[in-house]
C-alpha atoms as a PDB file:
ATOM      1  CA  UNK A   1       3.521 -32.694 -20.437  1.00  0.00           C
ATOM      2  CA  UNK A   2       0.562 -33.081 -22.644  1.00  0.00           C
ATOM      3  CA  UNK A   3      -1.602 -29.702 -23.765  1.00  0.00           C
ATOM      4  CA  UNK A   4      -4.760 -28.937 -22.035  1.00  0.00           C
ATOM      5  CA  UNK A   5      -7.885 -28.029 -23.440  1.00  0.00           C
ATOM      6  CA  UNK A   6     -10.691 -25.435 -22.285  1.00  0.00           C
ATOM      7  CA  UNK A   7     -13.696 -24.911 -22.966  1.00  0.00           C
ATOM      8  CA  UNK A   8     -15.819 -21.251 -22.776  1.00  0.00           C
ATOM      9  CA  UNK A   9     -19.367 -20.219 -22.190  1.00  0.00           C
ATOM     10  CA  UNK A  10     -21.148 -18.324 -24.455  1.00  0.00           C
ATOM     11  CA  UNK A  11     -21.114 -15.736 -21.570  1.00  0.00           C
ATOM     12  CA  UNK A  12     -17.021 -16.474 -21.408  1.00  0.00           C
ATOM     13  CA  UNK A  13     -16.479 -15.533 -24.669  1.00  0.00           C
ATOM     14  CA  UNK A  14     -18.595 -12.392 -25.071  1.00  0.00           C
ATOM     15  CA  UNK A  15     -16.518 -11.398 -21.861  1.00  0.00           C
ATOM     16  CA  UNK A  16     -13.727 -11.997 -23.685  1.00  0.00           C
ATOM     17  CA  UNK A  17     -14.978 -10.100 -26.930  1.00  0.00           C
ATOM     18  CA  UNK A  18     -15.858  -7.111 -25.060  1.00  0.00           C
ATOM     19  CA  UNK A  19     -12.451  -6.870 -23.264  1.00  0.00           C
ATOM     20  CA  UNK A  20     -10.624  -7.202 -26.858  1.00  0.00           C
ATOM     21  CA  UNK A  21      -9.095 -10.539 -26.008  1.00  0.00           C
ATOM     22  CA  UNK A  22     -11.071 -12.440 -28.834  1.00  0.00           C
ATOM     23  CA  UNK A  23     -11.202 -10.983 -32.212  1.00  0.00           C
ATOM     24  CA  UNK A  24     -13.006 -12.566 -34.990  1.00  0.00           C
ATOM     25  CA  UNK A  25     -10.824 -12.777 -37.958  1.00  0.00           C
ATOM     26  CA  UNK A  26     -12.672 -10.903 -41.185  1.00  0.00           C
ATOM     27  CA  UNK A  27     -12.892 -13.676 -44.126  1.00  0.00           C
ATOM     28  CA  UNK A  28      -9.366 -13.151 -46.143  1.00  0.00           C
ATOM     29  CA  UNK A  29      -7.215 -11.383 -43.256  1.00  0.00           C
ATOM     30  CA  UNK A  30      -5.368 -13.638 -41.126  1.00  0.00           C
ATOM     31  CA  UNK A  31      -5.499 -13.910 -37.327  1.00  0.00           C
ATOM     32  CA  UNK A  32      -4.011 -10.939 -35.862  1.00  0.00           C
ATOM     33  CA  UNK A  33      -2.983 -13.415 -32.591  1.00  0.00           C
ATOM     34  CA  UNK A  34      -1.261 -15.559 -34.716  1.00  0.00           C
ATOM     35  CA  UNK A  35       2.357 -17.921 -34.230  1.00  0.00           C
ATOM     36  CA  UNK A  36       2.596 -16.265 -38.233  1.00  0.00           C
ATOM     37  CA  UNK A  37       3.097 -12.508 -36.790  1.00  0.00           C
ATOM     38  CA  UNK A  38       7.139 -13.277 -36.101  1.00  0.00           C
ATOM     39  CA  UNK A  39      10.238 -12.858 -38.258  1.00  0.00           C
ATOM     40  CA  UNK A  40      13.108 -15.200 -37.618  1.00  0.00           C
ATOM     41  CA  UNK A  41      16.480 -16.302 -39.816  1.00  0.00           C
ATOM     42  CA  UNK A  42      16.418 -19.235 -42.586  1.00  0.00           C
ATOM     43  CA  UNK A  43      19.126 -21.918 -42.041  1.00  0.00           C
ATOM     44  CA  UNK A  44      21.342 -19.561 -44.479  1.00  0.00           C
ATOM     45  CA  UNK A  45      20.599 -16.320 -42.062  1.00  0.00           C
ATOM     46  CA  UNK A  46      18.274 -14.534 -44.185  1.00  0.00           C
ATOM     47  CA  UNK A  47      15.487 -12.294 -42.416  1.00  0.00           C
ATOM     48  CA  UNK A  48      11.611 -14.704 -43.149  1.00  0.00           C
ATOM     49  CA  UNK A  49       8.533 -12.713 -42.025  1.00  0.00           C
ATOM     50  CA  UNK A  50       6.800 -15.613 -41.282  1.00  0.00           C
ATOM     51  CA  UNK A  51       3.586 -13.690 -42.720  1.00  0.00           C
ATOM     52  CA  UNK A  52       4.513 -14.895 -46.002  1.00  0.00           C
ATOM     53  CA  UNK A  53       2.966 -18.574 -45.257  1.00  0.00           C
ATOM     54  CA  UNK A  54      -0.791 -16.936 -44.053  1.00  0.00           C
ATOM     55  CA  UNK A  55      -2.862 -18.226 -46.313  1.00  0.00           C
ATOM     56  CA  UNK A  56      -1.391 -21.613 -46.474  1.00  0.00           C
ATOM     57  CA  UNK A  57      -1.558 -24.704 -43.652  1.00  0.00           C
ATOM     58  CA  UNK A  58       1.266 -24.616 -41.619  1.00  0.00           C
ATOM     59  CA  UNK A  59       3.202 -27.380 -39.651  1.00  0.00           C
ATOM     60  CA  UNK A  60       5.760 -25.755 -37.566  1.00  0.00           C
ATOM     61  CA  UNK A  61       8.096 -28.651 -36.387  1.00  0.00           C
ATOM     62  CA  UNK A  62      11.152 -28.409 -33.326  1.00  0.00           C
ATOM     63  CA  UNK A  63      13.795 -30.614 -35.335  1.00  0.00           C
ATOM     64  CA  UNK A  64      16.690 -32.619 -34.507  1.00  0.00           C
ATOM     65  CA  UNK A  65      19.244 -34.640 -36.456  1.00  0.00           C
ATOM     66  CA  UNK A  66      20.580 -36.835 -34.059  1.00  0.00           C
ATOM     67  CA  UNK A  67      17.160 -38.335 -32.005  1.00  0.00           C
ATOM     68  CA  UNK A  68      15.758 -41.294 -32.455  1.00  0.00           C
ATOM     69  CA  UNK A  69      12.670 -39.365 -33.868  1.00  0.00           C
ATOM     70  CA  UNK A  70      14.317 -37.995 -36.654  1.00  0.00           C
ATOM     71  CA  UNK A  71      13.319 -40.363 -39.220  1.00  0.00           C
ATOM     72  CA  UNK A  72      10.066 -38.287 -39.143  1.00  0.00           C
ATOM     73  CA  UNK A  73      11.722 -35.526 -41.589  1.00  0.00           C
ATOM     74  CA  UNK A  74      11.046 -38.592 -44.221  1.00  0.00           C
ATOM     75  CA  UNK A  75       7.328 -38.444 -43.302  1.00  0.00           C
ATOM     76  CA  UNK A  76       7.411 -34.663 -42.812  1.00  0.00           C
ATOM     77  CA  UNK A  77       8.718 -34.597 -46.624  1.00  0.00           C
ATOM     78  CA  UNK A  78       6.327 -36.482 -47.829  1.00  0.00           C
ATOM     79  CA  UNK A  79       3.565 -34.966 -46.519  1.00  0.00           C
ATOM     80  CA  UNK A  80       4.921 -31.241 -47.798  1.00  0.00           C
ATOM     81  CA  UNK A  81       4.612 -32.845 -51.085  1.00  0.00           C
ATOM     82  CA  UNK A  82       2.033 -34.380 -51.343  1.00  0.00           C
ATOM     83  CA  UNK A  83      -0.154 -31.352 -49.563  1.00  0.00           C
ATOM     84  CA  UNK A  84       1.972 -28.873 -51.332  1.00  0.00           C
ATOM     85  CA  UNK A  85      -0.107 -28.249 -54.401  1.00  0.00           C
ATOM     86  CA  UNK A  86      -2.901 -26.846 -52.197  1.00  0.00           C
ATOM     87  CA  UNK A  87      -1.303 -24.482 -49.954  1.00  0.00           C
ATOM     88  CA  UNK A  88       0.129 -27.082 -47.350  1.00  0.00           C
ATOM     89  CA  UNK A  89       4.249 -26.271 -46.116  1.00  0.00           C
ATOM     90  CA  UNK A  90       6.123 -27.575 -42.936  1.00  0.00           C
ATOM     91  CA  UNK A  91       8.429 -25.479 -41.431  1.00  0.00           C
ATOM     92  CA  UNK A  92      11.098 -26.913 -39.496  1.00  0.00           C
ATOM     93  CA  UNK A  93      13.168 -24.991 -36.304  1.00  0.00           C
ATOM     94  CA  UNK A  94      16.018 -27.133 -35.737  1.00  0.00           C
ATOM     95  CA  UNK A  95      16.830 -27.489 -31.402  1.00  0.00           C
ATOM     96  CA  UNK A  96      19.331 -28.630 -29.418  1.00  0.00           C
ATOM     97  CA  UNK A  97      17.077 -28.511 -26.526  1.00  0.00           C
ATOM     98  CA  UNK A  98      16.978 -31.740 -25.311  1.00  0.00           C
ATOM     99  CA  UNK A  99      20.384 -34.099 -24.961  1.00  0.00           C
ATOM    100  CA  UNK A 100      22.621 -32.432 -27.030  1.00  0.00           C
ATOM    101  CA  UNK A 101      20.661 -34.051 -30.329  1.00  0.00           C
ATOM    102  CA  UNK A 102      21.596 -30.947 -32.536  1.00  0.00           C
ATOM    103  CA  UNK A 103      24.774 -30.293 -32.176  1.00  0.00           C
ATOM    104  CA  UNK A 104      26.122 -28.912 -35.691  1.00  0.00           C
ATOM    105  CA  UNK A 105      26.142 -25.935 -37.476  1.00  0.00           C
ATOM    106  CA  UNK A 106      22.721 -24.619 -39.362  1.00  0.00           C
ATOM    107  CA  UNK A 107      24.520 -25.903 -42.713  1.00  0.00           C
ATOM    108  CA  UNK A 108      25.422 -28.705 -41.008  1.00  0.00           C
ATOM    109  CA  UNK A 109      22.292 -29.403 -40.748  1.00  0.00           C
ATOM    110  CA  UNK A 110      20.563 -27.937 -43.795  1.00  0.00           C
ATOM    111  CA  UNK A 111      23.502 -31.060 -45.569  1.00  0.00           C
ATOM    112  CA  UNK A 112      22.530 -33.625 -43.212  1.00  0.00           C
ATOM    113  CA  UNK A 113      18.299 -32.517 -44.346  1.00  0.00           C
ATOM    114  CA  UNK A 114      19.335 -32.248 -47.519  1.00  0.00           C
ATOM    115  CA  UNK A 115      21.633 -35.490 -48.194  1.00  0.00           C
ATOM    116  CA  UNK A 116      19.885 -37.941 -46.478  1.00  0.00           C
ATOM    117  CA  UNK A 117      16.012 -36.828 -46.169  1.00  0.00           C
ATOM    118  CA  UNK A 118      15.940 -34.667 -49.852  1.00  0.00           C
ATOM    119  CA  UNK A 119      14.397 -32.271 -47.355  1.00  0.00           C
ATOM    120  CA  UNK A 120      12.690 -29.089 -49.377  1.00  0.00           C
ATOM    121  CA  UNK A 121      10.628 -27.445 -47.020  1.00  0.00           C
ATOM    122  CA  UNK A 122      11.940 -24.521 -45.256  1.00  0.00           C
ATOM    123  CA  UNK A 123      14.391 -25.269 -42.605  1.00  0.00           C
ATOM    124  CA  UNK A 124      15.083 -22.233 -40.676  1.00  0.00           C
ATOM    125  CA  UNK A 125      18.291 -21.456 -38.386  1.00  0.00           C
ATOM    126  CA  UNK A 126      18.328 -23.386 -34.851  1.00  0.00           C
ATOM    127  CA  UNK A 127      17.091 -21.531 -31.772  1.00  0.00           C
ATOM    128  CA  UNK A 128      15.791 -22.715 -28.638  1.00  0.00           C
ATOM    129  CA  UNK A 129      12.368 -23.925 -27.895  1.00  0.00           C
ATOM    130  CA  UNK A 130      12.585 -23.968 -24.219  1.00  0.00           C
ATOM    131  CA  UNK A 131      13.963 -22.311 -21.095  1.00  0.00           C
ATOM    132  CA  UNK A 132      15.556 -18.917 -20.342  1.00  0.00           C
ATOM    133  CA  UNK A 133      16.304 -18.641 -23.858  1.00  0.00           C
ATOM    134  CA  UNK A 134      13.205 -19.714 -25.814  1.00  0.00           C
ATOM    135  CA  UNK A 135      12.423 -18.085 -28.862  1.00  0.00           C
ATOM    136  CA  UNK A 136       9.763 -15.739 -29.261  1.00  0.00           C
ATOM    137  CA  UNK A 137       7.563 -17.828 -31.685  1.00  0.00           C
ATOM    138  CA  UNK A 138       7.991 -20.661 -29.368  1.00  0.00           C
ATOM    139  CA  UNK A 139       7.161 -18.256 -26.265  1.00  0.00           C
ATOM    140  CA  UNK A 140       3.836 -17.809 -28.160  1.00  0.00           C
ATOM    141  CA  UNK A 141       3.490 -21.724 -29.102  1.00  0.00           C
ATOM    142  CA  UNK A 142       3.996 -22.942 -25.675  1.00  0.00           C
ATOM    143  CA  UNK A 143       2.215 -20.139 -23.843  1.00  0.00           C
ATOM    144  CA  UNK A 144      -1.312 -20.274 -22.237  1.00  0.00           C
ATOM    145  CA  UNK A 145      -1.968 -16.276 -22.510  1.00  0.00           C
ATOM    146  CA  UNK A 146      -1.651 -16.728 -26.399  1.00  0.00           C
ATOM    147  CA  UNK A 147      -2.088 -20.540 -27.486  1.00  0.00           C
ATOM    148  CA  UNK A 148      -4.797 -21.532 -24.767  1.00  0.00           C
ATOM    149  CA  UNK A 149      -5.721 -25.088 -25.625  1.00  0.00           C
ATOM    150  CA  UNK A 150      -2.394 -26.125 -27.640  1.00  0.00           C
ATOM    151  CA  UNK A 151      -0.062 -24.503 -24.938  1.00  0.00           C
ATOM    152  CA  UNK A 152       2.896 -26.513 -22.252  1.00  0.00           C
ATOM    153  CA  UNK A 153       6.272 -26.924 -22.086  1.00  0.00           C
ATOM    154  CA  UNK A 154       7.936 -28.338 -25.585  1.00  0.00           C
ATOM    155  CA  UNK A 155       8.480 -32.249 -24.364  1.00  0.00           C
ATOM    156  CA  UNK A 156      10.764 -33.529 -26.773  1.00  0.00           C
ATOM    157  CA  UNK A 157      12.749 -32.928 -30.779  1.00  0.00           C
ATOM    158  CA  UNK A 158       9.131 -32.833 -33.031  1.00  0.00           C
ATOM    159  CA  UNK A 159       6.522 -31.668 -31.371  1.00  0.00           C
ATOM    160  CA  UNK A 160       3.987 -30.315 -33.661  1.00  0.00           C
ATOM    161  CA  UNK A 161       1.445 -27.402 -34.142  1.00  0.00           C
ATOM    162  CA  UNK A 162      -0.838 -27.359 -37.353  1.00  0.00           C
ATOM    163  CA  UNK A 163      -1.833 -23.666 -38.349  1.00  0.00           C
ATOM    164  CA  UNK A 164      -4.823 -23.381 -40.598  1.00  0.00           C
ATOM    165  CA  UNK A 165      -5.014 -20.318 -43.331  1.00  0.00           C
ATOM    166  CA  UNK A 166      -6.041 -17.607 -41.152  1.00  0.00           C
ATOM    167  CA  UNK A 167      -3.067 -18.126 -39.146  1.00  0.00           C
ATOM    168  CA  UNK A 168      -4.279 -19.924 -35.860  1.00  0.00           C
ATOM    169  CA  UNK A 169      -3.575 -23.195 -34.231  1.00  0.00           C
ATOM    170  CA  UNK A 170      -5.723 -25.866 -34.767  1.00  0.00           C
ATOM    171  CA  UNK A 171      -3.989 -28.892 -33.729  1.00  0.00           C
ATOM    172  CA  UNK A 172      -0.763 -29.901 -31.446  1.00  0.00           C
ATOM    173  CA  UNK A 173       0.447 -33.194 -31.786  1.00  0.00           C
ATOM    174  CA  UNK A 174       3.193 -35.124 -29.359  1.00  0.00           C
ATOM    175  CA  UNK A 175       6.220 -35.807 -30.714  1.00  0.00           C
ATOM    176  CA  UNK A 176       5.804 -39.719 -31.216  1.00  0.00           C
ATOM    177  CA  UNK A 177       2.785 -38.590 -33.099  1.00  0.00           C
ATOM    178  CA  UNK A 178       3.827 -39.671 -36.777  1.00  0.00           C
ATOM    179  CA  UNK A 179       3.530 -36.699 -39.273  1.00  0.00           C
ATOM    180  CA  UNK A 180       1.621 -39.425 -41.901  1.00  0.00           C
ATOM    181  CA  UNK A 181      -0.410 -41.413 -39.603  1.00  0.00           C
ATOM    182  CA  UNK A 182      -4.329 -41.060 -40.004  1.00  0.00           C
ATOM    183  CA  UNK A 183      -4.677 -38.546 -36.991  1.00  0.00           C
ATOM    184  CA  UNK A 184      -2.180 -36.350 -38.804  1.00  0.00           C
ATOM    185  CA  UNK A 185      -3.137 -36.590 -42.472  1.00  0.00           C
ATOM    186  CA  UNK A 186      -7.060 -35.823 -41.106  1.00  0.00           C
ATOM    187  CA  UNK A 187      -6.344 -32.499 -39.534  1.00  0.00           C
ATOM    188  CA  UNK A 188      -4.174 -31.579 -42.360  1.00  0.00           C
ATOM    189  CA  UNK A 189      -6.754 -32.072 -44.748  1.00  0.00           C
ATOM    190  CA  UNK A 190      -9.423 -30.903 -42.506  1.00  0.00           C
ATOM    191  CA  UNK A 191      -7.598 -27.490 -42.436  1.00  0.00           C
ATOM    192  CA  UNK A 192      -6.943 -27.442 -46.277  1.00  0.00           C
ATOM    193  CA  UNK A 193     -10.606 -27.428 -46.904  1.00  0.00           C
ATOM    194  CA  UNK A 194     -11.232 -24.394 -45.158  1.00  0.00           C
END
């Protein structure tokens, strides 16, 4: 299921403003409606207020080490460093969401990131992007109340949302969608200037 996109009168959105559903972020503070407002666990457990990364551009990534897609964590590196320098991180949420494709253990798979991929990005702990279980930050991704215009179901293992420095999402992209192909690379740098 592909993401749908809307678009608001003037009218809309001054309806919206004067309801308190649209806030304009001041320059500096981050989006207070923002995928950035959660904490979750690391791959090693540890408590991450994902606040830490406002400021930067964001890739949050679902993961998963036994797909046919998971060469991508090769691109996904090299993107993180090449982007790095100027306030560019991915942050990966390993899944086993969709045919049993992550099966181990988070260091399982923090080794398998690490050993074949060099991965150095944050990998955090696996939850579930879909269903009865989903995990709050990916209730917020994949709602329409909260992430209108990037929301729907999670399809597939690396499905992506790009978060610009003020904390919002700017960009969704399918999980075929190759983290270094031209689409990609222009929306990352596209948010980096801003």
């Amino acid at each position: 299921m592909g993401f749908r996109t809307k678009a608001f009168t003037a009218a809309g959105l001054a309806l919206l403003a004067c309801l308190g559903l649209l806030r304009a972020s001041e320059p500096g503070k981050p989006e207070t409606n923002s995928p950035l407002r959660f904490t979750v666990a690391n791959i090693d457990g540890q408590t991450v207020d994902l606040a830490r990364y406002r400021g930067m551009v964001v890739l949050i990534v679902n993961t998963a080490s036994r797909c046919g897609l998971t060469p991508q964590y090769e691109a996904l590196q090299a993107i993180h460093e090449k982007y790095s320098d100027q306030g560019f991180t991915v942050l990966a949420f390993p899944a086993n969401n969709f045919n049993n494709q992550e099966p181990g253990t988070n260091q399982e798979i923090k080794s398998f990131c690490k050993v074949n991929y060099s991965v150095s990005f944050p990998l955090f702990s696996k939850i579930s992007v879909k269903g009865d279980d989903i995990h709050p930050l990916y209730q917020y991704l994949t709602s329409g109340e909260t992430n209108l215009g990037f929301d729907g179901e999670i399809p597939w293992n690396f499905t992506k949302f790009l978060v610009n420095r003020q904390g919002k999402v700017v960009a969704r992209f399918q999980p075929r969608t190759k983290p270094d192909s031209g689409e990609m690379l222009e929306a990352v740098e596209k948010a980096l200037k801003k």
